[in-house]
N, C-alpha and C. Protein backbone atom coordinates (compact mmCIF):
# COMPACT_ATOMS: atom_id res chain seq x y z
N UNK A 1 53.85 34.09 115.25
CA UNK A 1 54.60 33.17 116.10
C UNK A 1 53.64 32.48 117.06
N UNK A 2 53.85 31.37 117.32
CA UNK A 2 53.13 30.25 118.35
C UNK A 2 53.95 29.22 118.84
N UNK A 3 53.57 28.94 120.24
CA UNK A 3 54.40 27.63 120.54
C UNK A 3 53.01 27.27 121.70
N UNK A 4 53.73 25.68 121.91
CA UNK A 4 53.04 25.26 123.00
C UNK A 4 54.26 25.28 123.96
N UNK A 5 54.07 25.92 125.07
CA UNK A 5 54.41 25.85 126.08
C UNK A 5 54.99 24.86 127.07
N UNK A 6 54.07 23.55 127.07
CA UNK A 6 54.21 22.58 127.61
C UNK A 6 55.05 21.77 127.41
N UNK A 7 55.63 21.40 125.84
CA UNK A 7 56.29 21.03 125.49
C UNK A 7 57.46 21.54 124.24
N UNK A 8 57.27 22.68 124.22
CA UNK A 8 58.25 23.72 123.15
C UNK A 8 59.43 24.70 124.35
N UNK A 9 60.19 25.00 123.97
CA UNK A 9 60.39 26.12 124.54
C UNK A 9 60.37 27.45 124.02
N UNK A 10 60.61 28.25 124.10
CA UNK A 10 60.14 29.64 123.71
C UNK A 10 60.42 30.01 122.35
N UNK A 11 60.39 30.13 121.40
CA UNK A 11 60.78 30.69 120.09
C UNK A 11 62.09 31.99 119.84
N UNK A 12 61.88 32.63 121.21
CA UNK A 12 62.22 34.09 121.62
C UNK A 12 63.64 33.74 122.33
N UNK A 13 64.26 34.80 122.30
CA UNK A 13 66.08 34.63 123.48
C UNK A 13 65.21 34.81 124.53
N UNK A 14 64.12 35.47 125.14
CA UNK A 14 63.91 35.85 126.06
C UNK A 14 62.28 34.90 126.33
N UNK A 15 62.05 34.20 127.30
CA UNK A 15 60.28 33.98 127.50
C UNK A 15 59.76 35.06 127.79
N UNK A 16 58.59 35.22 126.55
CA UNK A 16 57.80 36.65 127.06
C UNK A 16 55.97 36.01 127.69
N UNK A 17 56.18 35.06 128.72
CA UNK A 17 54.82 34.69 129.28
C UNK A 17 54.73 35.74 130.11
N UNK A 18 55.74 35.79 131.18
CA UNK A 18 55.53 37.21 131.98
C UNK A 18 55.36 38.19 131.66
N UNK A 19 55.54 38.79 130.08
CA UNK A 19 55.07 39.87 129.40
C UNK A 19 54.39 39.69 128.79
N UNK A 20 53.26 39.29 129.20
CA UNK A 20 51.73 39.27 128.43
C UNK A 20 51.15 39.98 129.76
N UNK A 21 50.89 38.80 131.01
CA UNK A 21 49.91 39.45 132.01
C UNK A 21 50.71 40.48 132.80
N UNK A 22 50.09 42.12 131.87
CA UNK A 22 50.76 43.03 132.75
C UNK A 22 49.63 44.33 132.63
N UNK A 23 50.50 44.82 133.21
CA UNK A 23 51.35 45.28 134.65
C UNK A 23 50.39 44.10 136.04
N UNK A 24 51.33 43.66 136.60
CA UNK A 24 50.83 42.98 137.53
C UNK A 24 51.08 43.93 138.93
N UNK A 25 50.13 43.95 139.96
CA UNK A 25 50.09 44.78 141.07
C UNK A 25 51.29 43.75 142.05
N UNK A 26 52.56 44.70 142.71
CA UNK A 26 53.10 43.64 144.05
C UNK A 26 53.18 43.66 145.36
N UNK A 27 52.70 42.32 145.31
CA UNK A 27 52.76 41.97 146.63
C UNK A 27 53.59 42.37 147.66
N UNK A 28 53.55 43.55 148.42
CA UNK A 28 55.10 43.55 149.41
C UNK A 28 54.85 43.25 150.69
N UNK A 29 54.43 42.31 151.04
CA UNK A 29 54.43 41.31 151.89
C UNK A 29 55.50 41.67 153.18
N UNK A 30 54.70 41.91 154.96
CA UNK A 30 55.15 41.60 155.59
C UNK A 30 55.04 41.24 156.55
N UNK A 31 55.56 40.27 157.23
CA UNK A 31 55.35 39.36 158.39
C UNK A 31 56.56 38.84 159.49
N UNK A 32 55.96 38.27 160.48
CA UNK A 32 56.70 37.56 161.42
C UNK A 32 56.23 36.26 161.38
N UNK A 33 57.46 35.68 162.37
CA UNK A 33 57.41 34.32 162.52
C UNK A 33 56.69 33.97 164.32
N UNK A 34 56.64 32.59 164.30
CA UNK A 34 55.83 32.73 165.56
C UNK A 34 57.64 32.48 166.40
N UNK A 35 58.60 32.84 166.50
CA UNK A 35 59.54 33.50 167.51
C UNK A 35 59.88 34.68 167.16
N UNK A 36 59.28 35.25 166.43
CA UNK A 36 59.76 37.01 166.15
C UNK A 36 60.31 36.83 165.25
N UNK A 37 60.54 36.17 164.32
CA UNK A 37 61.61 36.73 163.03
C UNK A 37 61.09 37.54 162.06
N UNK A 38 61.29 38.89 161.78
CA UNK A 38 60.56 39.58 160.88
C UNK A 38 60.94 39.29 159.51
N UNK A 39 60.17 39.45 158.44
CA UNK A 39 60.29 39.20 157.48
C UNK A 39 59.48 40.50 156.57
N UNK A 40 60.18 40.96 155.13
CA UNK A 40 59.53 41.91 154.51
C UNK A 40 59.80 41.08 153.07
N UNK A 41 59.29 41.22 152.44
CA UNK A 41 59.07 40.83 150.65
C UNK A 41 58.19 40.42 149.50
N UNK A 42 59.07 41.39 148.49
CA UNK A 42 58.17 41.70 147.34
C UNK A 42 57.31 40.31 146.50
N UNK A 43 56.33 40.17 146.02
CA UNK A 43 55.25 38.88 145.30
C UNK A 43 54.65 39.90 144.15
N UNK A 44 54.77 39.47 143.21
CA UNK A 44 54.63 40.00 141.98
C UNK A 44 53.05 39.13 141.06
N UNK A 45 52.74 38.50 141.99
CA UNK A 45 51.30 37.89 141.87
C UNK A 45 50.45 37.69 143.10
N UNK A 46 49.95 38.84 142.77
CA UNK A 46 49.03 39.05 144.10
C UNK A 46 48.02 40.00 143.82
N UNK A 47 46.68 39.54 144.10
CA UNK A 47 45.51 40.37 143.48
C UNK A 47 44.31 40.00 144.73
N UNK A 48 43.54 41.08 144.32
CA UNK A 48 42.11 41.44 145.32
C UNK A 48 41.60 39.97 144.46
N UNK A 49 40.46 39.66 145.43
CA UNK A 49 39.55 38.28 144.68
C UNK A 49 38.14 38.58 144.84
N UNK A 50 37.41 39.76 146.01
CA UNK A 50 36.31 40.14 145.79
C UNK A 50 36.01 41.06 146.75
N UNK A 51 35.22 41.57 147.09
CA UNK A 51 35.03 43.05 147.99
C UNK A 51 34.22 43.15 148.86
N UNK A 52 33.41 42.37 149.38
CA UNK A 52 31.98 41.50 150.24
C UNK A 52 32.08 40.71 151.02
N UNK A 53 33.15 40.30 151.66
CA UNK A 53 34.15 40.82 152.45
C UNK A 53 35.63 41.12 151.39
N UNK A 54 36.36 42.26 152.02
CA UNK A 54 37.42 42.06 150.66
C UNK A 54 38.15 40.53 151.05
N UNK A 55 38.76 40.18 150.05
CA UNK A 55 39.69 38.82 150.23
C UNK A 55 40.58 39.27 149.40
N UNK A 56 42.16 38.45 149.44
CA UNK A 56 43.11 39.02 148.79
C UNK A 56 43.98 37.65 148.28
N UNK A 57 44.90 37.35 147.78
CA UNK A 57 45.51 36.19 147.30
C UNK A 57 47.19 36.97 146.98
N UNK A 58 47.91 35.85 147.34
CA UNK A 58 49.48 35.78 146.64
C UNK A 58 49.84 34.16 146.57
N UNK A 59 50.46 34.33 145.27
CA UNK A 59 51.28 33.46 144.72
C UNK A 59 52.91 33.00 144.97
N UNK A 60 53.44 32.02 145.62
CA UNK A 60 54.92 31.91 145.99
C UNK A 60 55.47 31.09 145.51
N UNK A 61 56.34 31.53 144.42
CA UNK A 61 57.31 30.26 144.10
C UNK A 61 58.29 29.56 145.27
N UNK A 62 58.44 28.63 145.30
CA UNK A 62 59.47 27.38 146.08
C UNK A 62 60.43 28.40 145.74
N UNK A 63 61.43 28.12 146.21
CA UNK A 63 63.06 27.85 146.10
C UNK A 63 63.85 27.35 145.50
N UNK A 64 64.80 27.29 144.50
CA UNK A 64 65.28 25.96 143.88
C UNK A 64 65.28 24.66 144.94
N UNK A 65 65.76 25.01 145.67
CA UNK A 65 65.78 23.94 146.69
C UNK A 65 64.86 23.28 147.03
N UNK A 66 63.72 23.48 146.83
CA UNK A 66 62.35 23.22 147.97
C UNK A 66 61.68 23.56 148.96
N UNK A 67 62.50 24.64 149.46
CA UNK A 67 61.86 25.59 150.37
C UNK A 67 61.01 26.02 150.45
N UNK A 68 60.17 26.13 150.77
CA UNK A 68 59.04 27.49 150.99
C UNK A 68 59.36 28.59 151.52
N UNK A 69 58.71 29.50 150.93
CA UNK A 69 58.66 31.33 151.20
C UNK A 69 58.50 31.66 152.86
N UNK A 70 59.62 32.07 153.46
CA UNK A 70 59.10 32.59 154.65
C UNK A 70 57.50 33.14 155.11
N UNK A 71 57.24 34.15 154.07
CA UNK A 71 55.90 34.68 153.77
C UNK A 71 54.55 33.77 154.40
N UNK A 72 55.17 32.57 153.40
CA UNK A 72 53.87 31.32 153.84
C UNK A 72 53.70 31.28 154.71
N UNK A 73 54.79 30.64 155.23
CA UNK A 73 55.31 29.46 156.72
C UNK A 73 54.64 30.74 157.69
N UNK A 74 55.50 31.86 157.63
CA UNK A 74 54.60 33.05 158.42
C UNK A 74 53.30 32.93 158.89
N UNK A 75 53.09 33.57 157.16
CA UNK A 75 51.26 33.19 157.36
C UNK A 75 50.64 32.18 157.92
N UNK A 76 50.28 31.26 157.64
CA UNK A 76 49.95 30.16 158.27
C UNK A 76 50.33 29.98 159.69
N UNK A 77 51.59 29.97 160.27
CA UNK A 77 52.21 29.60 161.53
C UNK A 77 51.13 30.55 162.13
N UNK A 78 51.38 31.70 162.34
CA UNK A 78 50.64 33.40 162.54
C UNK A 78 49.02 33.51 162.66
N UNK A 79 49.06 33.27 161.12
CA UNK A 79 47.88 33.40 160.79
C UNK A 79 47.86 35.13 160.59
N UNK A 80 48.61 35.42 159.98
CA UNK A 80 48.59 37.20 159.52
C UNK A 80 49.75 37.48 158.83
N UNK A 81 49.31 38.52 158.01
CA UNK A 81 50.60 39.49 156.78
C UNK A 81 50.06 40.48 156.89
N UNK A 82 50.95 41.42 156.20
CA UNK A 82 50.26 43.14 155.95
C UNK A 82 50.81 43.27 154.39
N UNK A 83 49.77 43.67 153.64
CA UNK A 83 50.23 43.92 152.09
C UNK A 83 50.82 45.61 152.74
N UNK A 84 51.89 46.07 151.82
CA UNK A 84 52.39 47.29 152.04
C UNK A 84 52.25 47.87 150.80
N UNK A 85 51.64 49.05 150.24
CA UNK A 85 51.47 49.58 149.25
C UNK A 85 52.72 49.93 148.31
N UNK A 86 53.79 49.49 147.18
CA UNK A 86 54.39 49.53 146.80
C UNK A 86 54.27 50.90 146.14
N UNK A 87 55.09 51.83 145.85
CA UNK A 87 55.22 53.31 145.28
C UNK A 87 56.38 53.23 144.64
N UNK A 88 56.64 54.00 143.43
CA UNK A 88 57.46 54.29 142.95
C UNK A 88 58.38 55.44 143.72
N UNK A 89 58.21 55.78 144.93
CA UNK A 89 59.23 56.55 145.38
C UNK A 89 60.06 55.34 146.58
N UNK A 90 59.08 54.08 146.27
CA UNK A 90 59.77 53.10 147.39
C UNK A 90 60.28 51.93 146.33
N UNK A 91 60.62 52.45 144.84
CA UNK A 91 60.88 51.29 144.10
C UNK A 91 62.23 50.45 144.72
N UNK A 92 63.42 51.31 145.10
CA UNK A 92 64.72 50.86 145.39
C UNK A 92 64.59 49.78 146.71
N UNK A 93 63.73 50.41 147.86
CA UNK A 93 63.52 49.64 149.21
C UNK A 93 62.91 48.28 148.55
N UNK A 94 61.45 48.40 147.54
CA UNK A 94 61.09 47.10 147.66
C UNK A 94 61.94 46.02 147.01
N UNK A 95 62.98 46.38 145.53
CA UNK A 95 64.04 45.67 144.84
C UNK A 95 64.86 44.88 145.84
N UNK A 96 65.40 46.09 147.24
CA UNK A 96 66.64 45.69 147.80
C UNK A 96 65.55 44.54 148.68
N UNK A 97 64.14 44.89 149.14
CA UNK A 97 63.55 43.55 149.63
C UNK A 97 63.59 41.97 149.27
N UNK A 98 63.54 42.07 148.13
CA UNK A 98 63.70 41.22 147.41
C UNK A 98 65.37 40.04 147.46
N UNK A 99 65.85 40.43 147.88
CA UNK A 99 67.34 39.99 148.12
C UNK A 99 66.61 38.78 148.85
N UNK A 100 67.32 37.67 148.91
CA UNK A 100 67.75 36.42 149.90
C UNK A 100 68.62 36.07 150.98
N UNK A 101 68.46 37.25 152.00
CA UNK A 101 69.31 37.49 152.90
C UNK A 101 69.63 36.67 153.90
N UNK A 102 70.63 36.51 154.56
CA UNK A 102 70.47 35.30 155.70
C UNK A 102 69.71 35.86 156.73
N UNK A 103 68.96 34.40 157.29
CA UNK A 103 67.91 34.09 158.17
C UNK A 103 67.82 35.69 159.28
N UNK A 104 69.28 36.05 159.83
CA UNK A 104 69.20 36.69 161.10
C UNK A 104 69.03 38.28 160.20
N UNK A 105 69.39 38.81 159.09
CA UNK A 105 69.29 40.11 158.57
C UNK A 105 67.84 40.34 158.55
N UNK A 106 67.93 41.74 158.94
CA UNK A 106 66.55 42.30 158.36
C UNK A 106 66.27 42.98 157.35
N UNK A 107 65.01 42.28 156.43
CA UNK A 107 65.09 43.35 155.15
C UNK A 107 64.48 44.79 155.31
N UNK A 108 64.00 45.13 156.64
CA UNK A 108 63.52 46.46 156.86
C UNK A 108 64.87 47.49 156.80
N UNK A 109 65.67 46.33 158.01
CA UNK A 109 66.91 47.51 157.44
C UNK A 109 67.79 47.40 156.75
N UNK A 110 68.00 46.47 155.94
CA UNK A 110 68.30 47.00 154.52
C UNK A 110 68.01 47.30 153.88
N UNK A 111 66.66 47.70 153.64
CA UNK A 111 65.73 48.40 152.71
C UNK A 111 65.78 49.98 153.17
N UNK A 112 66.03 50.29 154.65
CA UNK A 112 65.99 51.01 154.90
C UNK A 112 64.89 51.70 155.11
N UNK A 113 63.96 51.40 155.45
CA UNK A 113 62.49 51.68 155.76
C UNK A 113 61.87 51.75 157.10
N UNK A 114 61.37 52.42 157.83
CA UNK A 114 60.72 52.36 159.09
C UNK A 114 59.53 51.39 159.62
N UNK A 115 59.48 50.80 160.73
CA UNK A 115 58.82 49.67 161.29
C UNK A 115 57.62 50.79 162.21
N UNK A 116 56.76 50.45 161.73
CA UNK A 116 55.42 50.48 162.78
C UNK A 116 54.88 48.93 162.53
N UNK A 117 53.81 49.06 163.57
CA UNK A 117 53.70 47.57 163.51
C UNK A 117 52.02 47.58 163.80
N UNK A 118 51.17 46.55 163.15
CA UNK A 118 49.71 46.13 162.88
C UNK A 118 48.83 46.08 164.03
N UNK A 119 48.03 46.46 164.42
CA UNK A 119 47.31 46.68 165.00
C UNK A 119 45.99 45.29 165.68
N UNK A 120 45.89 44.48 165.22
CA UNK A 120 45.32 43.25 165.47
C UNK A 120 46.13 42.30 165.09
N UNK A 121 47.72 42.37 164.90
CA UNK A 121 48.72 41.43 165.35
C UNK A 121 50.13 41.90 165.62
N UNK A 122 50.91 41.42 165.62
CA UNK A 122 52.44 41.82 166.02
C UNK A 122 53.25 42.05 164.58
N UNK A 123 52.94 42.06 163.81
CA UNK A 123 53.52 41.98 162.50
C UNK A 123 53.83 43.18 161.97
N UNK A 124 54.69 43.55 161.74
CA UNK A 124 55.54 44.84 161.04
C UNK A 124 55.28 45.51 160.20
N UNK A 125 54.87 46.78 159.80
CA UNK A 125 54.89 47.19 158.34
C UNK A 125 55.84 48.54 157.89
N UNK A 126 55.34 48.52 156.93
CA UNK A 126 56.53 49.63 156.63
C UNK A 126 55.66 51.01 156.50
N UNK A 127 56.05 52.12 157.71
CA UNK A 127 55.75 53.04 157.81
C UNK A 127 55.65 54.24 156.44
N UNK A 128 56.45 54.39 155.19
CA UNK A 128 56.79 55.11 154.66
C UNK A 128 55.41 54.64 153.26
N UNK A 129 54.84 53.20 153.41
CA UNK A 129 53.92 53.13 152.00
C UNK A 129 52.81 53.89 152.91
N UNK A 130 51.80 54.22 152.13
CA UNK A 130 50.80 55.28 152.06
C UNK A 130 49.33 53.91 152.16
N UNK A 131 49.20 53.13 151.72
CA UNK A 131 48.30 52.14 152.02
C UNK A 131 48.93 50.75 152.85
N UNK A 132 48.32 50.34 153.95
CA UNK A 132 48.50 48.78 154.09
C UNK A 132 46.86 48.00 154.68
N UNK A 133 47.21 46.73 154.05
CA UNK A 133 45.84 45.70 154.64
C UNK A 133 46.45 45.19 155.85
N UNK A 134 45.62 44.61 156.98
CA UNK A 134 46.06 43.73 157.64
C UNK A 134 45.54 42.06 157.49
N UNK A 135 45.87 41.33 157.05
CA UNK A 135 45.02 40.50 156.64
C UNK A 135 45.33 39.27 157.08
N UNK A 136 44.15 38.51 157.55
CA UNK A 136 43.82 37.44 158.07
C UNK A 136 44.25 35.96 157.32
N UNK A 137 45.17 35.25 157.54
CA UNK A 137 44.81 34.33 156.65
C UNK A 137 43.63 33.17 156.71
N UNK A 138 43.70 32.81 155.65
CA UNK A 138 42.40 31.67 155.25
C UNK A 138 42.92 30.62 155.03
N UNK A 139 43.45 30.12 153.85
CA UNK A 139 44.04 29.05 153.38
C UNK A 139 45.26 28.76 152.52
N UNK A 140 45.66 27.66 152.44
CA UNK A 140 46.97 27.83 151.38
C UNK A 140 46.26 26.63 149.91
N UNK A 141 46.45 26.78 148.96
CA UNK A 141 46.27 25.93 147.85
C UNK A 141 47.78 25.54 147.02
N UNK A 142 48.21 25.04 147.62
CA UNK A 142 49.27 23.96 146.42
C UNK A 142 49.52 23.48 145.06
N UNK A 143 50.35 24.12 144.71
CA UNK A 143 50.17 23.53 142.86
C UNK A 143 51.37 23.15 142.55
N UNK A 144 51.88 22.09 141.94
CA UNK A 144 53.01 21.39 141.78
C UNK A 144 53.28 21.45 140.23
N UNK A 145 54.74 22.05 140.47
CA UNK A 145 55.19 22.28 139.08
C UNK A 145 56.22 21.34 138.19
N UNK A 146 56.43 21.90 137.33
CA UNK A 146 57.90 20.74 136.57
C UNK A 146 59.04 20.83 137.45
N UNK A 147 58.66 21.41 138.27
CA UNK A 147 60.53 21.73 139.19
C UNK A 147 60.13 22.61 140.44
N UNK A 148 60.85 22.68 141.29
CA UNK A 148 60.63 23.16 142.66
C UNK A 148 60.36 24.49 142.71
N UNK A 149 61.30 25.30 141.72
CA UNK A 149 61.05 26.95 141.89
C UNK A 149 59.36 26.64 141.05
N UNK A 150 59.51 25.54 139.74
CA UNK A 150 58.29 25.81 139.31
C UNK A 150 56.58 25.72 140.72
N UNK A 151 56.95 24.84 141.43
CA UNK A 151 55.72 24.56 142.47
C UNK A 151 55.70 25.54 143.27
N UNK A 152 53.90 26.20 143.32
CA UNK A 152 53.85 27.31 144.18
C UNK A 152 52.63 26.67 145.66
N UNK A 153 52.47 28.11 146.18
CA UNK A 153 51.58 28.40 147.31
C UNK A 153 50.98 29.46 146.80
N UNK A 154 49.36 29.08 146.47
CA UNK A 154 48.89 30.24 146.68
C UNK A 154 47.97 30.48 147.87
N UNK A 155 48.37 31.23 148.63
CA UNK A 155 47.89 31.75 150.03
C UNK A 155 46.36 32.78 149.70
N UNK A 156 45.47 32.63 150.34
CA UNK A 156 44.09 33.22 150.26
C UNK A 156 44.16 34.00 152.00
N UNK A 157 43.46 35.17 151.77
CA UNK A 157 43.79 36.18 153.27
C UNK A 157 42.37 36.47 153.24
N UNK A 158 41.68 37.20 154.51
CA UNK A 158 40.67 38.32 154.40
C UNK A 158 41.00 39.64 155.06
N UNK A 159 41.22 40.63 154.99
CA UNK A 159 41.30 42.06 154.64
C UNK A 159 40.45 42.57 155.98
N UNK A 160 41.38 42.75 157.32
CA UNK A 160 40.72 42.58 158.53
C UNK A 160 40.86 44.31 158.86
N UNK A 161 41.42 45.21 158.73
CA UNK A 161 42.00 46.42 158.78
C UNK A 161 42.41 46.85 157.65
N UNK A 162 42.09 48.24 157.34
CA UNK A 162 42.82 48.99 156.11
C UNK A 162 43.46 50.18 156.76
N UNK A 163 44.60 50.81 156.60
CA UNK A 163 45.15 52.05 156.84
C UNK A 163 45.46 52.31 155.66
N UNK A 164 44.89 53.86 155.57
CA UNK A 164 45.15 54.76 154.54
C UNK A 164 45.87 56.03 155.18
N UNK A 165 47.10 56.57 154.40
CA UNK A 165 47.17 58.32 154.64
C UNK A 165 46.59 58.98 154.07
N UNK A 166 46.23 60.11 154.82
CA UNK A 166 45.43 61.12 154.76
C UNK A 166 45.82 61.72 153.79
N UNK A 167 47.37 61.88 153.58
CA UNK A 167 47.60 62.57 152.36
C UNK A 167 47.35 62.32 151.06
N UNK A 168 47.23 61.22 150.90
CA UNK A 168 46.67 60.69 149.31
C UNK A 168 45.47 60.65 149.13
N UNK A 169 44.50 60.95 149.63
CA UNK A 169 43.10 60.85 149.65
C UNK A 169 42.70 62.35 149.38
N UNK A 170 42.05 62.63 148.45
CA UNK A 170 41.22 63.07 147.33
C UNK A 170 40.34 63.83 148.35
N UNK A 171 39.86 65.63 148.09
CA UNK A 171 39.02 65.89 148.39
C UNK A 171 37.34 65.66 148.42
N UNK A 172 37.49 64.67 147.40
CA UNK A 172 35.80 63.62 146.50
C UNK A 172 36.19 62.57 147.69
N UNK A 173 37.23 62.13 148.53
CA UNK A 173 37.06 60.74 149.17
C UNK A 173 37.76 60.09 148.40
N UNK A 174 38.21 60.19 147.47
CA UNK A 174 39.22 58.59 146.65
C UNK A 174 41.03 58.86 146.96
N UNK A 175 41.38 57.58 146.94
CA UNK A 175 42.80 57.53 146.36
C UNK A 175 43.13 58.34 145.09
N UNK A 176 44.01 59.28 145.48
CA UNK A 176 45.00 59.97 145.00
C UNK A 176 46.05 59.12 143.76
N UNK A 177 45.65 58.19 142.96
CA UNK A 177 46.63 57.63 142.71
C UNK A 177 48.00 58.07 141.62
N UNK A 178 47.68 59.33 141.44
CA UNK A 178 48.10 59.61 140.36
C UNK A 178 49.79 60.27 141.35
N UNK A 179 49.38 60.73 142.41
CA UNK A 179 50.32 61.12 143.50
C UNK A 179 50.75 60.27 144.35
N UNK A 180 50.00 58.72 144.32
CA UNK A 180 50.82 57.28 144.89
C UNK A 180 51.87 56.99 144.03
N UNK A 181 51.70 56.80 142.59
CA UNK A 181 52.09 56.24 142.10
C UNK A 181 52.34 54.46 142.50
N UNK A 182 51.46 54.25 142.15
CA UNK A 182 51.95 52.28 142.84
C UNK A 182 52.70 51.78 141.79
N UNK A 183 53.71 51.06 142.48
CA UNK A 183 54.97 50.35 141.27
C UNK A 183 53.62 49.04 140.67
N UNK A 184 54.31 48.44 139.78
CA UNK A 184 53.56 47.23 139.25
C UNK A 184 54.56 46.42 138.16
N UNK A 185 54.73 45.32 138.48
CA UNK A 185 55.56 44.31 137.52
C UNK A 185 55.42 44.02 136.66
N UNK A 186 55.97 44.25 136.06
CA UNK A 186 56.23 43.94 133.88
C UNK A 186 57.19 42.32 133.95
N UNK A 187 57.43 42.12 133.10
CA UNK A 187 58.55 41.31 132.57
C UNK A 187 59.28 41.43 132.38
N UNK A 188 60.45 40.20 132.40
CA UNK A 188 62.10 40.83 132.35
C UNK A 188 62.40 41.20 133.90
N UNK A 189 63.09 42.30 134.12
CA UNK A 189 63.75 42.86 134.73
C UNK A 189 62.84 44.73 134.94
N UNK A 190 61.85 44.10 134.05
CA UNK A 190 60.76 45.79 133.96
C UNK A 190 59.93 46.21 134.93
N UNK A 191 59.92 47.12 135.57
CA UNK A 191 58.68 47.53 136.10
C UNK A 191 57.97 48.79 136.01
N UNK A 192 57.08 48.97 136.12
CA UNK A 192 56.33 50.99 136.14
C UNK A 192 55.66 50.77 136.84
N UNK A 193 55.51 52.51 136.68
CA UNK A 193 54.53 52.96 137.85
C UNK A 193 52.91 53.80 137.50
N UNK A 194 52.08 54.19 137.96
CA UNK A 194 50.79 54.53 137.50
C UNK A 194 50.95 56.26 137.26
N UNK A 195 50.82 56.97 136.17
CA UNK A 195 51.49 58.12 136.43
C UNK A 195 50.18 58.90 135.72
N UNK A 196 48.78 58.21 134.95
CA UNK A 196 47.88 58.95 134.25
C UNK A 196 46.50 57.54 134.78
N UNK A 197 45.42 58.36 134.43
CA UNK A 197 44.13 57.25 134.84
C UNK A 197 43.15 57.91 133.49
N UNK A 198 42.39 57.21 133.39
CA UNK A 198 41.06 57.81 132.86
C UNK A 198 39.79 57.12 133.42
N UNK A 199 38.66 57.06 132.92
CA UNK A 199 37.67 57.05 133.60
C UNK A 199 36.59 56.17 132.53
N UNK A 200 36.58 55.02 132.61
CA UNK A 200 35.24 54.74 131.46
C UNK A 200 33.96 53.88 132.18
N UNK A 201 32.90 53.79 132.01
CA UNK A 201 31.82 53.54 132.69
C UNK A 201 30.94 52.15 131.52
N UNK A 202 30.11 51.63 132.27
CA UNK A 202 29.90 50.76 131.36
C UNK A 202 28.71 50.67 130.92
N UNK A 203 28.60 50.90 129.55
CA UNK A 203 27.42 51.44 128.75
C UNK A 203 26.23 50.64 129.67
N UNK A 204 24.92 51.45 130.17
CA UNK A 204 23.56 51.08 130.61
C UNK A 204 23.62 50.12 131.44
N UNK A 205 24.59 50.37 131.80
CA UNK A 205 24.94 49.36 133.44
C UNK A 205 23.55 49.71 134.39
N UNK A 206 22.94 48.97 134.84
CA UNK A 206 21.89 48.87 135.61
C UNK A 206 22.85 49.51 137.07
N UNK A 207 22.39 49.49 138.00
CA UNK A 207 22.72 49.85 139.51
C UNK A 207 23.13 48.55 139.91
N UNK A 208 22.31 48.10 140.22
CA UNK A 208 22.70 46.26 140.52
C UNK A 208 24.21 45.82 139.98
N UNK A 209 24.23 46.10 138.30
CA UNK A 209 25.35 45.34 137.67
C UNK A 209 26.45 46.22 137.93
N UNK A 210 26.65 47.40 138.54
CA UNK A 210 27.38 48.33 138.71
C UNK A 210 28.13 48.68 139.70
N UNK A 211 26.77 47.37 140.80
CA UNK A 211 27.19 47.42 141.93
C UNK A 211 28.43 46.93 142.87
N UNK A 212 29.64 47.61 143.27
CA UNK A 212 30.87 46.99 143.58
C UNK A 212 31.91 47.59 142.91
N UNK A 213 31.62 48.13 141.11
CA UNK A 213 32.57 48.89 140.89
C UNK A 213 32.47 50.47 141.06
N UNK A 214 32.15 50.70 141.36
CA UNK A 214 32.23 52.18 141.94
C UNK A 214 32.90 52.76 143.57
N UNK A 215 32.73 51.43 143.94
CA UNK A 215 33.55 51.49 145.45
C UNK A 215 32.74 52.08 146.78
N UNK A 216 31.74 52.88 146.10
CA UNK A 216 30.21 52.87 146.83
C UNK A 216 30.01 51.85 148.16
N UNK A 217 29.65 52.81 148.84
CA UNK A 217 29.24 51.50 150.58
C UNK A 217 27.94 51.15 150.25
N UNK A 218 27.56 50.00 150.31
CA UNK A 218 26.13 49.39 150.29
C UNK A 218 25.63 50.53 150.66
């Protein structure tokens, strides 16, 4: 099976583009506004971009309408978000995040999740994930689609604070991940969680070329 995209539509009852790039890591995004309006929610495209300083990226679809993502407008207005480490024991909180609630609700408490709040800004996070960044924003990049939900924001951050719990961290020093479990987005209506790892190294990797994946401090 093949199609072009651009001008076909899917061959399938279902488009499986979102089920190719997977498991995607999500974004659970949270922020304020510059009058206090808190805001919490899930981005299902959102990835590290390099580690020297770390930098981080998310992707926001529009609205049907044309709206933009609170998230953005946040960011930018602010100039700060906190990624919140998504877990499979927080799958239900981050789903019910996800809702489109009116302006004055909070999705903390309907998610039902506890508020501590960031440390080099005023911005909220959710006490119960086991990792959060605090992160700086940088820039926004614009991409315009066939249609409004199609046109995004992708927002670029730098990674100004990390909090980790103590409890997931490994007597060697690493993340525990096998006891995080981090949720991650599939396609459809799918998601999982990380429940096994293995370990592969890359044949006669010099030190130099090696350097960065091992997680090693200069």
């Amino acid at each position: 099976m093949k199609y072009d995209p651009s001008t076909e539509r899917a061959p399938l009852q279902y488009s499986p583009f979102k089920s190719c790039t997977v498991p995607r890591p999500i974004g659970w995004l949270s922020s304020v506004s510059p009058d206090g309006v808190e805001n919490l929610a899930p981005y299902s495209q959102w990835q590290n971009l390099t580690f020297d300083p770390p930098m981080v990226m998310f992707s926001a679809n529009q609205y049907p309408d044309g709206r933009r993502k609170d998230t953005v407008l946040n960011a930018e207005q602010t100039g700060w978000f906190v990624w919140n480490m998504a877990t499979y024991d927080l799958r239900e909180a981050v789903n019910i995040s996800a809702m489109a609630l009116p302006f004055q609700e909070s999705e903390f408490d309907r998610a039902g999740v506890t508020k501590r709040y960031a440390e080099l800004s005023p911005t909220p996070m959710v006490a119960e994930s086991p990792v959060h960044f605090e992160c700086r924003y940088l820039s926004t990049h614009r991409m315009t689609g066939n249609s409004n939900v199609g046109t995004i924001d992708i927002v670029f951050a730098q990674v100004e604070r990390i909090h980790i719990n103590d409890d997931v961290i490994t007597v060697d020093g690493r993340l525990d991940i096998e006891k995080i479990r981090p949720l991650a987005r599939m396609g459809y209506h799918d998601y999982t969680s990380i429940t096994e790892t293995f370990e592969m190294n890359v044949p006669e990797a010099s030190e130099a070329e090696s350097y960065g994946l091992t997680g090693h401090p200069a």
